[in-house]
N, C-alpha and C. Protein backbone atom coordinates (compact mmCIF):
# COMPACT_ATOMS: atom_id res chain seq x y z
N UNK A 1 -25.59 15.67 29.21
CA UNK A 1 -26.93 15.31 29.63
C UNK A 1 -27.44 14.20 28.72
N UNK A 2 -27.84 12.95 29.53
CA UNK A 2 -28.75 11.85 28.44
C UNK A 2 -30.03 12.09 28.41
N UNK A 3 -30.51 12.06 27.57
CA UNK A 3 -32.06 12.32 26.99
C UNK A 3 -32.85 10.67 27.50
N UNK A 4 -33.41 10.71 28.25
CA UNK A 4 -34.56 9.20 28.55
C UNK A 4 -35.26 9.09 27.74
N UNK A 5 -36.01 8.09 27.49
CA UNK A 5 -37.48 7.98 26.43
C UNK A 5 -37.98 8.73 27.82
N UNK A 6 -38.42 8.60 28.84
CA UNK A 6 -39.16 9.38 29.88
C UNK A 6 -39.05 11.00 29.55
N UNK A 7 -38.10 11.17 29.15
CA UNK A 7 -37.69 13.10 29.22
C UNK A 7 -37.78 13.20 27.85
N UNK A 8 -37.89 12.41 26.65
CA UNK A 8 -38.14 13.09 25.56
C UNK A 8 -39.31 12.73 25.03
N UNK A 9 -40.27 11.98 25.46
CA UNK A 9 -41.86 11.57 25.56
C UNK A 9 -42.55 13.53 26.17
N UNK A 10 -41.65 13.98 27.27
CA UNK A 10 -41.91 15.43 28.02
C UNK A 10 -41.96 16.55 26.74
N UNK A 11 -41.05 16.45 25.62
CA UNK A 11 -41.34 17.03 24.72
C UNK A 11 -42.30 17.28 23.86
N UNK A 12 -42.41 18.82 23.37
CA UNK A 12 -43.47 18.71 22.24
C UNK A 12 -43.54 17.71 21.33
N UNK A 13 -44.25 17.21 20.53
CA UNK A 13 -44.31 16.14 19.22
C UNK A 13 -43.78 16.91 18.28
N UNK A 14 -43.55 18.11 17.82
CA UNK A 14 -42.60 18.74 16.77
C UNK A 14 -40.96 18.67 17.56
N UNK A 15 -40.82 18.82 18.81
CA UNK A 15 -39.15 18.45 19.23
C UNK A 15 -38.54 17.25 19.19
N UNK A 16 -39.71 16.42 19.39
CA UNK A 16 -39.39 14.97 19.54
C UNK A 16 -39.06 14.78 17.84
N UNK A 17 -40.07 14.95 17.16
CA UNK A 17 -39.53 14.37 16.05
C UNK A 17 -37.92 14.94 15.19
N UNK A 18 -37.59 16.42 15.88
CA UNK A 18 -36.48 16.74 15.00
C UNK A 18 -35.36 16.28 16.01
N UNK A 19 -35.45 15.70 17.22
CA UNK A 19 -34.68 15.07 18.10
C UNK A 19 -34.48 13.66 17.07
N UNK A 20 -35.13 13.11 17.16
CA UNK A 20 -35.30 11.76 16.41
C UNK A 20 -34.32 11.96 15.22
N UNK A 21 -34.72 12.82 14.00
CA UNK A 21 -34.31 12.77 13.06
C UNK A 21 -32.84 13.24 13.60
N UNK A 22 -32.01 13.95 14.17
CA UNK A 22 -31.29 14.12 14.19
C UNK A 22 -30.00 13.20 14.97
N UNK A 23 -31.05 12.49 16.06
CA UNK A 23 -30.12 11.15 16.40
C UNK A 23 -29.67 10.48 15.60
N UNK A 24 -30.88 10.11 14.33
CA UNK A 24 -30.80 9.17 13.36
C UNK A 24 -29.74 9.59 12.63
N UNK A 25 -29.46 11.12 12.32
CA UNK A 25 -28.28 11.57 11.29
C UNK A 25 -27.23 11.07 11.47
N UNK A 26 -27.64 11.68 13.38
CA UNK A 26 -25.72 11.16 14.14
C UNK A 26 -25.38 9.89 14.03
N UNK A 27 -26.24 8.82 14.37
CA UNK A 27 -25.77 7.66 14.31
C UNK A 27 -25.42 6.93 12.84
N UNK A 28 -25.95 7.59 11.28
CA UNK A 28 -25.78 6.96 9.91
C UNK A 28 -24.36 7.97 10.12
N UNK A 29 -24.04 8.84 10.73
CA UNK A 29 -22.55 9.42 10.23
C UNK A 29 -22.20 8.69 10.97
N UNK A 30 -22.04 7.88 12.74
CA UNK A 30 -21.01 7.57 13.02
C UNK A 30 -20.84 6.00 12.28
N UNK A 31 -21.78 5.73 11.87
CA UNK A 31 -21.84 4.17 11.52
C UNK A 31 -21.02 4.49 9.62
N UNK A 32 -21.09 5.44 8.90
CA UNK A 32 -20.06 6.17 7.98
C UNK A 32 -18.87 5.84 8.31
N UNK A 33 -18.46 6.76 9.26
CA UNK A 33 -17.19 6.92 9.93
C UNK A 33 -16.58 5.49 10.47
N UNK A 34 -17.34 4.65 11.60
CA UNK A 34 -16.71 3.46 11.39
C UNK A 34 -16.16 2.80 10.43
N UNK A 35 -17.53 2.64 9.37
CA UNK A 35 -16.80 2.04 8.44
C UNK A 35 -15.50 2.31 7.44
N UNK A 36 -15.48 3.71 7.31
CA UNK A 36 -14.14 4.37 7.04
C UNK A 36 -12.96 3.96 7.18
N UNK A 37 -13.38 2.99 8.02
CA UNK A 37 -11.55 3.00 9.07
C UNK A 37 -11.44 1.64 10.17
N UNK A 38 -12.90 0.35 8.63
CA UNK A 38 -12.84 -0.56 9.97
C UNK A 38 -13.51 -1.55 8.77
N UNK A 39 -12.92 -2.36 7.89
CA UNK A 39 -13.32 -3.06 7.04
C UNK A 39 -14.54 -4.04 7.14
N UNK A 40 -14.61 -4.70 8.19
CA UNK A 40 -15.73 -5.03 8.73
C UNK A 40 -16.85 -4.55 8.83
N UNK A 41 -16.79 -3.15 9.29
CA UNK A 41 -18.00 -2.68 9.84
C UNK A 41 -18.53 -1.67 8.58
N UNK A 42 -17.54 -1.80 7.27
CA UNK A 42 -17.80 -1.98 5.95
C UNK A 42 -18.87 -2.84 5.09
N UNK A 43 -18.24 -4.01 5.20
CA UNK A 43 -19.11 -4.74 4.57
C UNK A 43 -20.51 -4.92 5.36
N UNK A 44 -20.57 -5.05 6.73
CA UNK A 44 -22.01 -5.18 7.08
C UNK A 44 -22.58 -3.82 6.79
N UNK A 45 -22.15 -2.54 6.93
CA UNK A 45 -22.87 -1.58 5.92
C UNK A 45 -23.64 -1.68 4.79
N UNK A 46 -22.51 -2.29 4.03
CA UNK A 46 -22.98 -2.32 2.53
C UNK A 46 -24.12 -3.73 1.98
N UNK A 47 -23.01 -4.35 3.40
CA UNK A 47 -24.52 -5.74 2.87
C UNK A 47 -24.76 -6.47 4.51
N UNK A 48 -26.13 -5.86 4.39
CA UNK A 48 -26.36 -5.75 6.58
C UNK A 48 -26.81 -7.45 6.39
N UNK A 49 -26.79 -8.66 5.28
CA UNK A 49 -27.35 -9.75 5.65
C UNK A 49 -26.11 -10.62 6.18
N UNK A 50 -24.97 -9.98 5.53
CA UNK A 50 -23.61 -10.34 5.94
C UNK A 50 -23.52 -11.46 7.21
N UNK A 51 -23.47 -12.77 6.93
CA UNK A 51 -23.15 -13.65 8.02
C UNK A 51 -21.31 -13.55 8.73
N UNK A 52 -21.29 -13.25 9.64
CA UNK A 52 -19.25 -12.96 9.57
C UNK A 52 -18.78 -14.09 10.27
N UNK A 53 -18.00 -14.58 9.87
CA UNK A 53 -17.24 -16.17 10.32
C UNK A 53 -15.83 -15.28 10.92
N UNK A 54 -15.15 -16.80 11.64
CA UNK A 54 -13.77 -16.05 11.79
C UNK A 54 -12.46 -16.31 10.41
N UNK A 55 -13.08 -16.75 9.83
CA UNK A 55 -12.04 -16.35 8.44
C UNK A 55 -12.17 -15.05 8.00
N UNK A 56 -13.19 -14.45 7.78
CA UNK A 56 -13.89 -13.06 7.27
C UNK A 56 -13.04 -12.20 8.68
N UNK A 57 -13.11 -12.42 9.70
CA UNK A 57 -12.12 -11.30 10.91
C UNK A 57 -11.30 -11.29 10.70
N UNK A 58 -10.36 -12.64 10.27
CA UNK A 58 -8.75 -12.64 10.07
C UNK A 58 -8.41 -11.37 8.85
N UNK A 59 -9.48 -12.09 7.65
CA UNK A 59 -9.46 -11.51 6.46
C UNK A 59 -9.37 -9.46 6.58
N UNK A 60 -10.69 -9.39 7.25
CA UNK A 60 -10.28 -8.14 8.23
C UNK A 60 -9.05 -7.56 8.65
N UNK A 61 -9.26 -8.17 9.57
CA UNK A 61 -7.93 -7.36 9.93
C UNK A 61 -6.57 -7.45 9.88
N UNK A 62 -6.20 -8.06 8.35
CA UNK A 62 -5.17 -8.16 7.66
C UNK A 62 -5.64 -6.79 6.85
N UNK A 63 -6.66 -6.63 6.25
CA UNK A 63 -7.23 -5.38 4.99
C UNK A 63 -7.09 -3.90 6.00
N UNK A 64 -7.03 -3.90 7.76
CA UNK A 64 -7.14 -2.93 8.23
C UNK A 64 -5.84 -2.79 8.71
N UNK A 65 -4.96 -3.67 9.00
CA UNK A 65 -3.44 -3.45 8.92
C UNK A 65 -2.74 -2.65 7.32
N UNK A 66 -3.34 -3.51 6.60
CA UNK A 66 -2.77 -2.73 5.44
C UNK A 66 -3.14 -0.87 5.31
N UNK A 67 -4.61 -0.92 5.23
CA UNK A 67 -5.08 0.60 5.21
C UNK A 67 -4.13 1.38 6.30
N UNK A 68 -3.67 0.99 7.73
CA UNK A 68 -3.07 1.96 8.48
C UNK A 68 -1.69 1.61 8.10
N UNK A 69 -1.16 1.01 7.58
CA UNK A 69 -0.10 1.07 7.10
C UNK A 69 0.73 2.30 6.08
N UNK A 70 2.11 2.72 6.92
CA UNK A 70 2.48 3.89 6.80
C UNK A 70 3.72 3.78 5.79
N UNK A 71 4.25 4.56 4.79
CA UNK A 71 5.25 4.04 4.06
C UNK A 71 6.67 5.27 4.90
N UNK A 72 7.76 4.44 5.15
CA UNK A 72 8.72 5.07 5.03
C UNK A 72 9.75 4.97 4.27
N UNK A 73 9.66 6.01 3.42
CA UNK A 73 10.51 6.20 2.01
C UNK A 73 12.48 6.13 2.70
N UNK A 74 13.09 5.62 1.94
CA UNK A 74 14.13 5.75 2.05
C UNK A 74 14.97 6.52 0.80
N UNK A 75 15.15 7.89 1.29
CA UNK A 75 15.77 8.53 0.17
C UNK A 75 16.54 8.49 -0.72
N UNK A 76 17.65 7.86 -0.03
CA UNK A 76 19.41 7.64 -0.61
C UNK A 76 18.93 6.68 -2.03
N UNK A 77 17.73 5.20 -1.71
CA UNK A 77 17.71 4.42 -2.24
C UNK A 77 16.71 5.23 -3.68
N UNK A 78 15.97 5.55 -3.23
CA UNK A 78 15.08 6.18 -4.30
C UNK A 78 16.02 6.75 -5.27
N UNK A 79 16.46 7.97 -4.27
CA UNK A 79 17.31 9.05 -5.41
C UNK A 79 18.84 8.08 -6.25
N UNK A 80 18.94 7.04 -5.72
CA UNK A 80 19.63 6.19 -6.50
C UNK A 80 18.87 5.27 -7.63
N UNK A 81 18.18 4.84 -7.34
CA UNK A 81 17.37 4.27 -8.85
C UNK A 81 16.71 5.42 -9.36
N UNK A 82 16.47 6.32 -9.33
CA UNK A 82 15.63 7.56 -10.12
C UNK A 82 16.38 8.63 -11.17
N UNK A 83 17.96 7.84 -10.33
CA UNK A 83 19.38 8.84 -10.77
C UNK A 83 19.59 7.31 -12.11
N UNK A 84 19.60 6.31 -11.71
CA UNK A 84 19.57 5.50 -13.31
C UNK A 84 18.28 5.61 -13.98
N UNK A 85 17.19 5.39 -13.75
CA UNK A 85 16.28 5.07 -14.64
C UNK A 85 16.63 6.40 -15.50
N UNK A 86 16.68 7.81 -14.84
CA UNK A 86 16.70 8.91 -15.63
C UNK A 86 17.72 8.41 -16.88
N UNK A 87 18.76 7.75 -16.43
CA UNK A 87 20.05 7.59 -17.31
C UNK A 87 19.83 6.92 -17.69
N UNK A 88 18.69 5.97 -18.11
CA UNK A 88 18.31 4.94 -19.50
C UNK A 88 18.45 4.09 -18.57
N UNK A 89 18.69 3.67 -17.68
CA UNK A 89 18.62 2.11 -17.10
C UNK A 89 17.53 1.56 -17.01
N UNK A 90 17.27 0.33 -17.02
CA UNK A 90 15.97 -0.55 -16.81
C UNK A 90 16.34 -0.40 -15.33
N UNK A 91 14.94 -0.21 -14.97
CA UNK A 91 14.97 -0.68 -13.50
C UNK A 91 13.71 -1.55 -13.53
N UNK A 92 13.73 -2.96 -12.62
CA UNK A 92 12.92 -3.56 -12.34
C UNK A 92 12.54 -3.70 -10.84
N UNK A 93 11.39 -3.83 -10.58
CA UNK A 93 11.28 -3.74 -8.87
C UNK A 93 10.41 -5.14 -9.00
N UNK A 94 11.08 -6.05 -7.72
CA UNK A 94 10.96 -7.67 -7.58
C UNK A 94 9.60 -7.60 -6.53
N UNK A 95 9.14 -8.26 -6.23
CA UNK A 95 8.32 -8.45 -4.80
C UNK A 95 7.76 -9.54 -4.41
N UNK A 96 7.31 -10.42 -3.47
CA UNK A 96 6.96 -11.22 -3.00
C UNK A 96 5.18 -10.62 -2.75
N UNK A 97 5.20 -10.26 -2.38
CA UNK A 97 3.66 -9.32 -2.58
C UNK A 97 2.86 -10.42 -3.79
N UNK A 98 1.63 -10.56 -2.99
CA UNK A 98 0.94 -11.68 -4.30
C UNK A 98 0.55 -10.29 -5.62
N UNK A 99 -0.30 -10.68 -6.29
CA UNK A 99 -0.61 -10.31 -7.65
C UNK A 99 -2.22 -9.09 -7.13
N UNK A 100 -2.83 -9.43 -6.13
CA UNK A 100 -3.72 -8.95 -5.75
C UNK A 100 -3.71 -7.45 -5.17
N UNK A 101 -2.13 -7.33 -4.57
CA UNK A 101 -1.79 -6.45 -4.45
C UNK A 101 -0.92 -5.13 -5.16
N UNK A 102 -0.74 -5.88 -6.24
CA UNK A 102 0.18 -4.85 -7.79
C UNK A 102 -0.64 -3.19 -7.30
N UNK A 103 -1.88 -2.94 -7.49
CA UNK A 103 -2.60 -1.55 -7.63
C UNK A 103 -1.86 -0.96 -6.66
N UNK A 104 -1.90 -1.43 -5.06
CA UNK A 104 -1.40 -0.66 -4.31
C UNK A 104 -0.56 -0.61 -3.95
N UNK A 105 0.28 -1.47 -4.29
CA UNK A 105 2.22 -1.55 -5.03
C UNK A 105 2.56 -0.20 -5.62
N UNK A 106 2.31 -0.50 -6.55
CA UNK A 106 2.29 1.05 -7.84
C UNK A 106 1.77 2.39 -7.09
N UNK A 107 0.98 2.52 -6.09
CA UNK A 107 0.26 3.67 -5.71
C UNK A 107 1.10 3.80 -4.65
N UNK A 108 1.41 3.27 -4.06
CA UNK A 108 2.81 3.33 -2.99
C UNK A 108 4.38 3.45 -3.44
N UNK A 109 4.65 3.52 -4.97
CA UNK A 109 5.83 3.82 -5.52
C UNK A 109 5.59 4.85 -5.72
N UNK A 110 4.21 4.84 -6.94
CA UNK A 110 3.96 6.51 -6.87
C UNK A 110 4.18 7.86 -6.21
N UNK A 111 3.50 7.33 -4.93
CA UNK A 111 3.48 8.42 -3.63
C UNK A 111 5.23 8.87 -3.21
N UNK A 112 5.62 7.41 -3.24
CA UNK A 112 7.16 7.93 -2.46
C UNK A 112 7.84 8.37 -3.56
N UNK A 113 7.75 8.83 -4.86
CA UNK A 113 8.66 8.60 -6.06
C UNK A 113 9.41 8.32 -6.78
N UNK A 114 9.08 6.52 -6.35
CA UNK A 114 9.85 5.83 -7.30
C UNK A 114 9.93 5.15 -8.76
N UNK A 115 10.43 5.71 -9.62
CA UNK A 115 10.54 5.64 -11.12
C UNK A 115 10.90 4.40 -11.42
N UNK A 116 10.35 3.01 -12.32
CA UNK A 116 10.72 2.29 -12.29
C UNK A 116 10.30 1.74 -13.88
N UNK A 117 10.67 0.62 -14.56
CA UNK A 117 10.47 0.11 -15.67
C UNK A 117 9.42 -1.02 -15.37
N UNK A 118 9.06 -1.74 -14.75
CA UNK A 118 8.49 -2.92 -15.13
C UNK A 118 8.30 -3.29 -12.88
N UNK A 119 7.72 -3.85 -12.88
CA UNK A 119 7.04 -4.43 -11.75
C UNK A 119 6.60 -5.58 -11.70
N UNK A 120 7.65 -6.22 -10.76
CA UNK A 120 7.25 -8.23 -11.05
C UNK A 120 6.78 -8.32 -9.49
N UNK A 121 5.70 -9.00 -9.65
CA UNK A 121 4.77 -9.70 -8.38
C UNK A 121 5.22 -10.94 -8.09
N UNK A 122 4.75 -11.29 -6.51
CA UNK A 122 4.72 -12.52 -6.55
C UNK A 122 6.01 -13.60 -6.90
N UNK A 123 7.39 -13.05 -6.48
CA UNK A 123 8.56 -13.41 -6.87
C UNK A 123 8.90 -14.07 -5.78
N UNK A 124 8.21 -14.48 -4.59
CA UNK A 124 8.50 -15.25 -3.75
C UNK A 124 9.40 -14.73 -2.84
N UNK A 125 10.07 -15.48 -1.34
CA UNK A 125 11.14 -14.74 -0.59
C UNK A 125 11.90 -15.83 -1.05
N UNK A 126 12.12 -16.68 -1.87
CA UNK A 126 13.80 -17.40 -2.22
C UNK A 126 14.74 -16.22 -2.58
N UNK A 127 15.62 -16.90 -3.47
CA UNK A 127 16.78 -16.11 -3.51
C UNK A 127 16.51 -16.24 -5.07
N UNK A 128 16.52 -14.61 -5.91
CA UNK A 128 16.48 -14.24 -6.89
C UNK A 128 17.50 -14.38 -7.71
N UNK A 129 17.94 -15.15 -9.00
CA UNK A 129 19.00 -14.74 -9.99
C UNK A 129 18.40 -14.40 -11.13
N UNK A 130 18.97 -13.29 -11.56
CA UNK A 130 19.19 -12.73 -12.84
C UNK A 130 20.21 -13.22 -13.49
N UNK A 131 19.54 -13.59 -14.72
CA UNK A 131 20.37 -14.31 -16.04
C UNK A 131 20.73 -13.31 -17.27
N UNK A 132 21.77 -12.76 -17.23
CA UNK A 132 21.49 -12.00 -18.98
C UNK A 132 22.24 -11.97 -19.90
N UNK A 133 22.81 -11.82 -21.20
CA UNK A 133 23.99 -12.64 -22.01
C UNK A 133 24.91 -11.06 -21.60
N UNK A 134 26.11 -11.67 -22.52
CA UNK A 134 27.16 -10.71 -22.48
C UNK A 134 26.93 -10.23 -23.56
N UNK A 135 26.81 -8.39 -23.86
CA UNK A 135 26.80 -7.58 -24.87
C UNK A 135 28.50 -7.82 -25.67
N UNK A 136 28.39 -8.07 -26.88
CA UNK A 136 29.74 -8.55 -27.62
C UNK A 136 30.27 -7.17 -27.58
N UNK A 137 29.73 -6.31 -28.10
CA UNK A 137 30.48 -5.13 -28.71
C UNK A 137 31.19 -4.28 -27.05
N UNK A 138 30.34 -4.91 -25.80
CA UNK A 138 30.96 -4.51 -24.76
C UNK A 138 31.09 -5.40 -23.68
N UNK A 139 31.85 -6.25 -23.71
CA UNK A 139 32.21 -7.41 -22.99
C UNK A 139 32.80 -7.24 -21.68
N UNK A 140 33.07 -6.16 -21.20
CA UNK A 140 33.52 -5.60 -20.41
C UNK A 140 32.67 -5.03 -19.22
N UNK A 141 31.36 -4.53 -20.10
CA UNK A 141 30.58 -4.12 -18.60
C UNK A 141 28.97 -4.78 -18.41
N UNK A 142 29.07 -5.50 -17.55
CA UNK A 142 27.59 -6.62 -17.18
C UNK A 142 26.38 -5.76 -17.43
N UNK A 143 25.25 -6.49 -17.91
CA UNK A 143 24.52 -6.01 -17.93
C UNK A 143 23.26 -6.29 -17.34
N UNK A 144 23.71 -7.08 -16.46
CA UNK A 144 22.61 -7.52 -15.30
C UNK A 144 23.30 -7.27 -13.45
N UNK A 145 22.33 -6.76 -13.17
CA UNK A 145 23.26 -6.50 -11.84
C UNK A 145 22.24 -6.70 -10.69
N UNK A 146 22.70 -7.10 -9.90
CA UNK A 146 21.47 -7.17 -8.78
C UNK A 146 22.24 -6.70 -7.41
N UNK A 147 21.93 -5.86 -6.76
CA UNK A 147 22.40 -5.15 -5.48
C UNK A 147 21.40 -5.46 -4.15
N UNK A 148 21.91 -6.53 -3.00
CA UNK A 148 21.42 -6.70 -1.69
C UNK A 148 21.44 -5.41 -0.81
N UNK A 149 20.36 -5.59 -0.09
CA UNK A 149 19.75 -4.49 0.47
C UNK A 149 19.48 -4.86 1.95
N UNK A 150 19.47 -4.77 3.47
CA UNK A 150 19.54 -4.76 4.24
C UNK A 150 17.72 -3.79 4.24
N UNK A 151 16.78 -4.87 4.63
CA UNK A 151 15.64 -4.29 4.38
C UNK A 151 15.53 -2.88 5.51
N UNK A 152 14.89 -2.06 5.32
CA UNK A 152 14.52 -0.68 5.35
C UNK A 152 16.00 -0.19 5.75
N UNK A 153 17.45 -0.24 5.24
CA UNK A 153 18.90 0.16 5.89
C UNK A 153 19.15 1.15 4.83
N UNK A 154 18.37 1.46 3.82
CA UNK A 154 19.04 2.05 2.83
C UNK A 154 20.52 2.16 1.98
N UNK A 155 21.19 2.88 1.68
CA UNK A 155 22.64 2.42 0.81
C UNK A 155 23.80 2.69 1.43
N UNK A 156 23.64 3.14 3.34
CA UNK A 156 24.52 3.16 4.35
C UNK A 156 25.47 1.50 3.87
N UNK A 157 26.39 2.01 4.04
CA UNK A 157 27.55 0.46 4.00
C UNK A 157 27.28 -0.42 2.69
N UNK A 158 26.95 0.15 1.82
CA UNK A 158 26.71 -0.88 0.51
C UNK A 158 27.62 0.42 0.00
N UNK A 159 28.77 -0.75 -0.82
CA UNK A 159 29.37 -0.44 -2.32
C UNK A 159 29.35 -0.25 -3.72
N UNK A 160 28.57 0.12 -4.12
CA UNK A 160 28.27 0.86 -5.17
C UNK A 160 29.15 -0.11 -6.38
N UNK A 161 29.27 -1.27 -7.13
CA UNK A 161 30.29 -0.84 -7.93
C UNK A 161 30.30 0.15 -9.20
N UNK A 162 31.44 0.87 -9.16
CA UNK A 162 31.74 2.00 -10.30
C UNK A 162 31.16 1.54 -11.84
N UNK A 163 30.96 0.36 -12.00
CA UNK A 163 30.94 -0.18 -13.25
C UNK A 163 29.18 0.28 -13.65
N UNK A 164 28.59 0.15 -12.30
CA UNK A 164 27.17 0.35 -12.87
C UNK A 164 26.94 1.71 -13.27
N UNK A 165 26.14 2.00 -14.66
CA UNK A 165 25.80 2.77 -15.47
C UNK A 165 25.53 2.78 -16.65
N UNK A 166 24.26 3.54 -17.33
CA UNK A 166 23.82 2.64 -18.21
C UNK A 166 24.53 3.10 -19.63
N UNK A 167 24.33 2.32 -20.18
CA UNK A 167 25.56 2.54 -21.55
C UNK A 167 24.40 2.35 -23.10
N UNK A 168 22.79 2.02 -22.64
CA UNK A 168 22.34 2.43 -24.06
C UNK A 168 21.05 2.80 -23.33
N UNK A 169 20.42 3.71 -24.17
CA UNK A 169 18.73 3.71 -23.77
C UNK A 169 18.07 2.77 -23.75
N UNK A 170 16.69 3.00 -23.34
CA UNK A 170 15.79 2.00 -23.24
C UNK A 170 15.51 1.63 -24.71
């Protein structure tokens, strides 16, 4: 049933007003709730003088792609770097991800549980080399290694070599 200004004018002046107040509730929760789950309708919340251009929409709804954005953990890979770091290995995790995004980098390793040493931003999509000298006293086993990854494929069809393992603590 919709309520008219005609049919709620029909009301007592004590119904009308707790009608009122209670529209008013519903609508500051749903205008809450939008903003919850709608970056936009965020900021004109918080600041209603808010002029919105279409850079500010793009900007949007890049920030509301990210928020619904879902992580799927890949196990094999995790429980493989979590199985070195435990064993003294440095692990470093690379990313192309600008610098703005590090917090929710880290809060998204967190969640899936990945253990790591150090976190480099902003590493671009070129092609990464690692440089590192040869340990004298063990000349025999590298100590820089970098393993390609078939993005979200996990360690299906990748070779492992035997050599990796870490040989001093951190």
């Amino acid at each position: 049933m919709k309520l008219t200004l005609e049919k709620l004018n029909l009301l007592p002046p004590d119904i009308q007003k707790e009608f009122i107040e209670a529209a008013t509730l519903a609508s500051q929760k749903r205008s809450i709730e939008k903003s919850q789950n709608d970056f936009m309708s965020f900021v004109k919340r918080v600041w209603p003088e808010f002029i919105e251009g279409k850079h500010h929409q793009r900007i949007a709804e890049k920030f509301n792609e990210l928020a619904e954005s879902t992580l799927t953990p890949i196990q094999d890979v995790i429980d493989y770097v979590n199985s070195h770091y435990d064993a003294g290995s440095v692990i470093i995790i690379t990313t192309a991800r600008p610098e703005s995004y590090r917090l929710f980098t880290k809060q998204e390793l967190e969640k899936i549980g990945v253990k790591y040493s150090q976190l480099i931003m902003e590493m671009g999509r070129g092609t990464r080399v690692i440089l590192n000298d040869i340990d004298p006293e063990n000349p025999e086993l590298p100590r820089a290694i970098g393993i390609n990854l078939e993005r979200d494929g996990g360690l299906k069809d990748i070779e492992i070599p035997s050599y990796i393992s870490p040989y001093e603590s951190k």
